[in-house]
Protein backbone atom coordinates (compact mmCIF):
# COMPACT_ATOMS: atom_id res chain seq x y z
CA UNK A 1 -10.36 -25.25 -31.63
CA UNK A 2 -11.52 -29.00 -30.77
CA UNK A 3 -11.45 -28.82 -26.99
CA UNK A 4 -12.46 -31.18 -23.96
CA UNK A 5 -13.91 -29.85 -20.59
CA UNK A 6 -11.91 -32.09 -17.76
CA UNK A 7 -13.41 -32.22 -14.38
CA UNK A 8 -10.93 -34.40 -12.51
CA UNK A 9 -12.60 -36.14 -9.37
CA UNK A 10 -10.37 -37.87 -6.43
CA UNK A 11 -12.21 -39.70 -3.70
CA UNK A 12 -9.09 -39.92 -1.74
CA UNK A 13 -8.87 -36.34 -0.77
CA UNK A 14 -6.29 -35.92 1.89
CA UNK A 15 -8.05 -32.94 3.83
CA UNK A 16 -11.73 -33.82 2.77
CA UNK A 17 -11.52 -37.68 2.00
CA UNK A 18 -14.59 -38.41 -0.17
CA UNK A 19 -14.87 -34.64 -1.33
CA UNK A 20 -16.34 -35.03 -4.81
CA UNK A 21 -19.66 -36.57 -3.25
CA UNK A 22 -19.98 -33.91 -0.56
CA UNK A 23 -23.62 -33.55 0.08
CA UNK A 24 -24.46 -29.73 -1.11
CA UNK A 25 -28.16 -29.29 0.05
CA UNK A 26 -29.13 -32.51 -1.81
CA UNK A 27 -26.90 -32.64 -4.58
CA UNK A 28 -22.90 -34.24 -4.26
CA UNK A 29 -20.69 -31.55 -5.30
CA UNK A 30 -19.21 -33.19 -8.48
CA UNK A 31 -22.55 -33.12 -9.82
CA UNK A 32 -23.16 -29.33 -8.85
CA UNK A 33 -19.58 -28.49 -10.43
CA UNK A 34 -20.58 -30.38 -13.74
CA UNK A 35 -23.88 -28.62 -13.93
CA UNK A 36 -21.96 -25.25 -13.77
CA UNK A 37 -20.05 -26.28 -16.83
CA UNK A 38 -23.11 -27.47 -18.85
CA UNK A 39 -24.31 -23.89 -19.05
CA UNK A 40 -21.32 -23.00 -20.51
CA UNK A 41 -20.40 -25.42 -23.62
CA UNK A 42 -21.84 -28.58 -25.28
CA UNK A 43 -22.37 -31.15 -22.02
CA UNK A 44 -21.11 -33.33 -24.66
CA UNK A 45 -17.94 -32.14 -24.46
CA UNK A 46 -17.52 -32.57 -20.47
CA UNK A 47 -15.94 -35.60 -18.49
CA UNK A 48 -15.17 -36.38 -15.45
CA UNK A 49 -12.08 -37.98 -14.89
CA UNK A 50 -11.75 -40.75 -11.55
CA UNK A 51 -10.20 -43.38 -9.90
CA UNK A 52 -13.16 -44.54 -8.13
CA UNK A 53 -16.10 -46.45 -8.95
CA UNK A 54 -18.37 -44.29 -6.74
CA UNK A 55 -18.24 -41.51 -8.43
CA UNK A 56 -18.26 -43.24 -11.97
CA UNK A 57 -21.51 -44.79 -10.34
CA UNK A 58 -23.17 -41.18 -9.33
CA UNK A 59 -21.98 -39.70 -12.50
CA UNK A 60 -23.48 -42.29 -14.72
CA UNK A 61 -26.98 -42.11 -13.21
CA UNK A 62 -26.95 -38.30 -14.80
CA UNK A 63 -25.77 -39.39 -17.75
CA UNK A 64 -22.48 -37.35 -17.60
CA UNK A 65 -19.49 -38.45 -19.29
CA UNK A 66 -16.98 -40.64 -17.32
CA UNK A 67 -13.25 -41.45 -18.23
CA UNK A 68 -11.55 -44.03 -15.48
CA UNK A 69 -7.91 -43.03 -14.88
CA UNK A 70 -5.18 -44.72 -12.71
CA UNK A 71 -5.28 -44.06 -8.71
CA UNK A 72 -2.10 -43.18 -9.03
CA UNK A 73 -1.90 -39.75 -10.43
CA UNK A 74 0.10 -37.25 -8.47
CA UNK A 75 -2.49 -34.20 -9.42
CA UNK A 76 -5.53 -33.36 -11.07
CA UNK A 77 -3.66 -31.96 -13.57
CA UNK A 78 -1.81 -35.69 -14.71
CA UNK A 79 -5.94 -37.01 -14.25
CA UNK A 80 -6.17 -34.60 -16.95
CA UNK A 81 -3.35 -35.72 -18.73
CA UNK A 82 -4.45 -39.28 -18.89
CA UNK A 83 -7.14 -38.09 -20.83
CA UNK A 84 -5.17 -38.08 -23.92
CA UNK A 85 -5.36 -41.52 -23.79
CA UNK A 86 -9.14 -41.75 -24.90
CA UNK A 87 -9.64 -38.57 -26.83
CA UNK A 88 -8.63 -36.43 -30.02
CA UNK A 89 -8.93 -32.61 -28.26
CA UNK A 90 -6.45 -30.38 -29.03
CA UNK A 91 -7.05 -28.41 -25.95
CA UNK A 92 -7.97 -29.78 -22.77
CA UNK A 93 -9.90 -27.17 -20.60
CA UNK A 94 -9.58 -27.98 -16.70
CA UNK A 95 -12.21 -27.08 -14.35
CA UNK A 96 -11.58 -28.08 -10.42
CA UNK A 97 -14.28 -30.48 -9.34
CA UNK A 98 -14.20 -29.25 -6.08
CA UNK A 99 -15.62 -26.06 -7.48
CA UNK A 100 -19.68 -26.03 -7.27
CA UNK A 101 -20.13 -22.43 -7.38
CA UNK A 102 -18.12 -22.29 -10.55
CA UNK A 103 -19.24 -19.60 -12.86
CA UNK A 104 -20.37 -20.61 -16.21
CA UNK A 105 -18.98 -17.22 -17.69
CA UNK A 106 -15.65 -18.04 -17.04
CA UNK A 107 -15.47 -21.07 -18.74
CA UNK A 108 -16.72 -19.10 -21.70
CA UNK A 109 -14.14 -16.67 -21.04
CA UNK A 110 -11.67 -19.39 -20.97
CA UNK A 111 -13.03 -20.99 -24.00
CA UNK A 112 -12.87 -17.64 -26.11
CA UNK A 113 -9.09 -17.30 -24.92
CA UNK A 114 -7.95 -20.48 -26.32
CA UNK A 115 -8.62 -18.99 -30.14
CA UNK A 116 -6.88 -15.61 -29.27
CA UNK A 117 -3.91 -17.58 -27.84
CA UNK A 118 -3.40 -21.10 -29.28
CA UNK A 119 -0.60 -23.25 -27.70
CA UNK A 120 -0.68 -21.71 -24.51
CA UNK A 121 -1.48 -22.94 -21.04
CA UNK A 122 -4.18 -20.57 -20.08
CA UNK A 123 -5.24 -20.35 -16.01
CA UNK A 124 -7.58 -18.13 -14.23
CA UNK A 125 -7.27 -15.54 -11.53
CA UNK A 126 -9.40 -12.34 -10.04
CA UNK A 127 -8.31 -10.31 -7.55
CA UNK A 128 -8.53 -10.84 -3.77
CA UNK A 129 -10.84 -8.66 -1.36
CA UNK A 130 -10.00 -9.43 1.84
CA UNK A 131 -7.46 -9.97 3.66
CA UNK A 132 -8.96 -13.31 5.26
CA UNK A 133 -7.96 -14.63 2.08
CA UNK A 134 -4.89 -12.89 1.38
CA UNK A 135 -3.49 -14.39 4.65
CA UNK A 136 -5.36 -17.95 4.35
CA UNK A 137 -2.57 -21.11 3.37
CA UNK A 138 -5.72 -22.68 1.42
CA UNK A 139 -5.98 -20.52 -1.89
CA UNK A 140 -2.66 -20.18 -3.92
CA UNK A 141 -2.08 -16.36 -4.28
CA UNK A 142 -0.55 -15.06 -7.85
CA UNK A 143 1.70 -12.67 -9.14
CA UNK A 144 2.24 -11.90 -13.07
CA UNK A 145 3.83 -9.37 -15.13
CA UNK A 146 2.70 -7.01 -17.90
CA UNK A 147 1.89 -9.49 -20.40
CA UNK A 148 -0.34 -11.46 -17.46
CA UNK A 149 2.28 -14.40 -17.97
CA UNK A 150 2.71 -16.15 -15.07
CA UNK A 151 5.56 -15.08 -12.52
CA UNK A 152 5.18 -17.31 -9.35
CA UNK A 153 2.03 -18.51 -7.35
CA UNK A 154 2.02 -19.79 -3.38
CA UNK A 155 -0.04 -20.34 -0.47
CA UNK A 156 2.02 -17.49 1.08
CA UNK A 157 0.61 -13.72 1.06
CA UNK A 158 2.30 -12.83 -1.75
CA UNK A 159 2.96 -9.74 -3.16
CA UNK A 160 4.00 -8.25 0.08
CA UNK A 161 5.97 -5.45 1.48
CA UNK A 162 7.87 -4.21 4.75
CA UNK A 163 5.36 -3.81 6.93
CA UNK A 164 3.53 -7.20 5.66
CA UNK A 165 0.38 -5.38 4.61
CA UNK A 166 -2.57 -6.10 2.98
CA UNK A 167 -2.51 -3.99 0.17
CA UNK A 168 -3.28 -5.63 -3.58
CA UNK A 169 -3.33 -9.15 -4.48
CA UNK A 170 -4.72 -11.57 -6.83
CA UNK A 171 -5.41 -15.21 -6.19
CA UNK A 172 -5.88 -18.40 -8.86
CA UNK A 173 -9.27 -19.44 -10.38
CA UNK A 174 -9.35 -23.33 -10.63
CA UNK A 175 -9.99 -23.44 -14.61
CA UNK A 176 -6.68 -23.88 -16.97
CA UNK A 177 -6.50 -24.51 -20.37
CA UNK A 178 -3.90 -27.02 -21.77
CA UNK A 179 -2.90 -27.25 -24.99
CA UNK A 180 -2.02 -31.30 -25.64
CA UNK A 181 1.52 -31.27 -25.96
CA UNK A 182 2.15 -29.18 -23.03
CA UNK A 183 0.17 -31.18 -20.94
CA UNK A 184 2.10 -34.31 -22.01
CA UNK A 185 5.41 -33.36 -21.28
CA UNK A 186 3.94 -32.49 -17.20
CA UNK A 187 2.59 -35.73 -17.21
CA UNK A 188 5.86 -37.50 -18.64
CA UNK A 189 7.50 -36.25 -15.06
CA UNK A 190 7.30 -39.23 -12.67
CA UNK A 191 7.14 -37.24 -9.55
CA UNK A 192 6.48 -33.52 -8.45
CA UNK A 193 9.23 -30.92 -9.37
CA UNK A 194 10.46 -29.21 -5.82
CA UNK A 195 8.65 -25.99 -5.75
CA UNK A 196 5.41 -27.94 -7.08
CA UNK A 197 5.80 -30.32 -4.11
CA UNK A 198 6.77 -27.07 -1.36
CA UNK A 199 4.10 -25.70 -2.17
CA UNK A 200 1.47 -28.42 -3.56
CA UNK A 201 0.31 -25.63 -6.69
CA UNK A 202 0.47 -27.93 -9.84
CA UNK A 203 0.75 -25.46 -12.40
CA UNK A 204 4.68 -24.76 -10.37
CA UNK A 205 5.75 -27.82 -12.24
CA UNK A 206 4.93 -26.25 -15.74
CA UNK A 207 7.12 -23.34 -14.85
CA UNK A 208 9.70 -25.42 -13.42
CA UNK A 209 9.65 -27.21 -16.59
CA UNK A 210 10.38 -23.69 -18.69
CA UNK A 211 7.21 -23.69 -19.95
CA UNK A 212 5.38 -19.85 -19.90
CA UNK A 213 1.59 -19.61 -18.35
CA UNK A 214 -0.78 -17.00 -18.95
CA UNK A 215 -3.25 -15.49 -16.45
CA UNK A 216 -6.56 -14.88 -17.68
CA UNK A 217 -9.22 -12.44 -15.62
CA UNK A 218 -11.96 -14.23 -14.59
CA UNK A 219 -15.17 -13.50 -11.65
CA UNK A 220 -14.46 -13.85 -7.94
CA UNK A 221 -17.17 -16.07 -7.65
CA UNK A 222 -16.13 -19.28 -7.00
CA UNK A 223 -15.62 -21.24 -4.07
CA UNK A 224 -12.70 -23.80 -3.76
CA UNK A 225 -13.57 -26.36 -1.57
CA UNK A 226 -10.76 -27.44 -0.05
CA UNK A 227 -11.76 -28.73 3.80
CA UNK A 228 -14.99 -28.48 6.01
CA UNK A 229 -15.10 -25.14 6.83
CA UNK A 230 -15.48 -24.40 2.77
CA UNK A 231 -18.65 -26.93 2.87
CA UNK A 232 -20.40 -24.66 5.19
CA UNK A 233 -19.03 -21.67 3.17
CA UNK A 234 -20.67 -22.98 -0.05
CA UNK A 235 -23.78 -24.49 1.93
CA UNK A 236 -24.57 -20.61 3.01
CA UNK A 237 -23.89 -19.22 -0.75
CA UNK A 238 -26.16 -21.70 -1.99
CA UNK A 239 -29.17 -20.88 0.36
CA UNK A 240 -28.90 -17.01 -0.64
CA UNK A 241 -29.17 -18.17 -3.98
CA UNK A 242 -31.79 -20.43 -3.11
CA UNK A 243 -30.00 -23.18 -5.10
């Protein structure tokens, strides 16, 4: 299928304002999260998607792709959406840009999945290990059912039982694929549906909006970088791999 590889890229990031151009031993994260992707597909298929000139700046000097989209986007996801706008993709493949230990095999994965299901929104997860993150607010925890369609995500520690243990549990990978039309109609919605905005999980408002979402197994490796304490997180992954 003609597909696009998305990396949206906010400056304005409410917990880590500037995030995209994080310095990651030398190189600014956004960088590090595009050069994940380029071992997966044609780097002429990858953009990055921003509001800010900074980043357009950084990401021109290594000759990746840039598309400029409005600063006033509620999610990544309608930064994706935008992208319509300015190119003829049938699928538009989403990879977090706040992800620089993203694992090139899983976009591959995800890339192979959108043959075997065409039309349908497409979104990673892998199971969780610990119960640090099982309990943390910071990565959105998943439940599905037999088919691996989507049955609700949230920051909670979810599933859980009586005695609120620790038991199984799978948490989202930050790579979705959208097919164009589905993507549309989320972007046509002019502010957040209620459970998206409860919980701030995006991919809520496509199931709010009746629309089905299928969970696709991917590694464990990544890193979501979603305030300081990730940097450092990252920072030490990256020195063991002596990246």
């Amino acid at each position: 299928m003609n597909y696009s590889v998305i990396i949206p890229a906010r400056y304005e990031s409410s917990r880590l304002p500037g995030k995209p151009l994080v310095d990651l031993l030398g190189i600014p994260m956004i960088i590090r999260t595009y050069q994940q992707c380029a071992k997966a597909c044609d780097p002429k298929k990858i953009y990055v998607a921003t509001d800010d000139e900074r980043i357009k700046l950084i990401c021109q000097e290594k000759n990746i792709n840039v598309l400029m989209t409005s600063k006033q986007c509620l999610t990544g996801t309608d930064r994706v959406a935008e992208c319509i706008n300015y190119l003829d993709s049938e699928v538009f493949i989403n990879v977090q840009g706040d992800e620089p230990l993203f694992n090139p095999e899983d976009l591959k994965t995800m890339i192979r999945k959108i043959e075997e299901f065409p039309n349908e929104i497409l979104n990673g997860y892998c199971e969780i290990k610990s119960e640090r993150e099982f309990r943390s607010h910071s990565i959105p925890k998943v439940v599905f059912n037999t088919d691996n369609k989507l049955l609700y995500m949230s920051r909670g520690a979810i599933p859980n039982n009586k005695n609120n243990e620790f038991l199984k549990a799978w948490r989202q990978v930050c790579v979705y694929a959208f097919p164009k039309n589905s993507l549309k109609n989320f972007n046509e919605q002019k502010e957040k549906t209620p459970l998206e905005s409860l919980e701030d999980i995006e991919i809520l408002r496509f199931l709010e909006l009746g629309h089905e979402v299928r969970m696709i197994e991917l590694s464990n490796q990544s890193i979501a970088v979603d305030n300081p304490s990730d940097v450092q997180r990252v920072i030490t992954e990256l020195k063991k791999m002596n990246s």
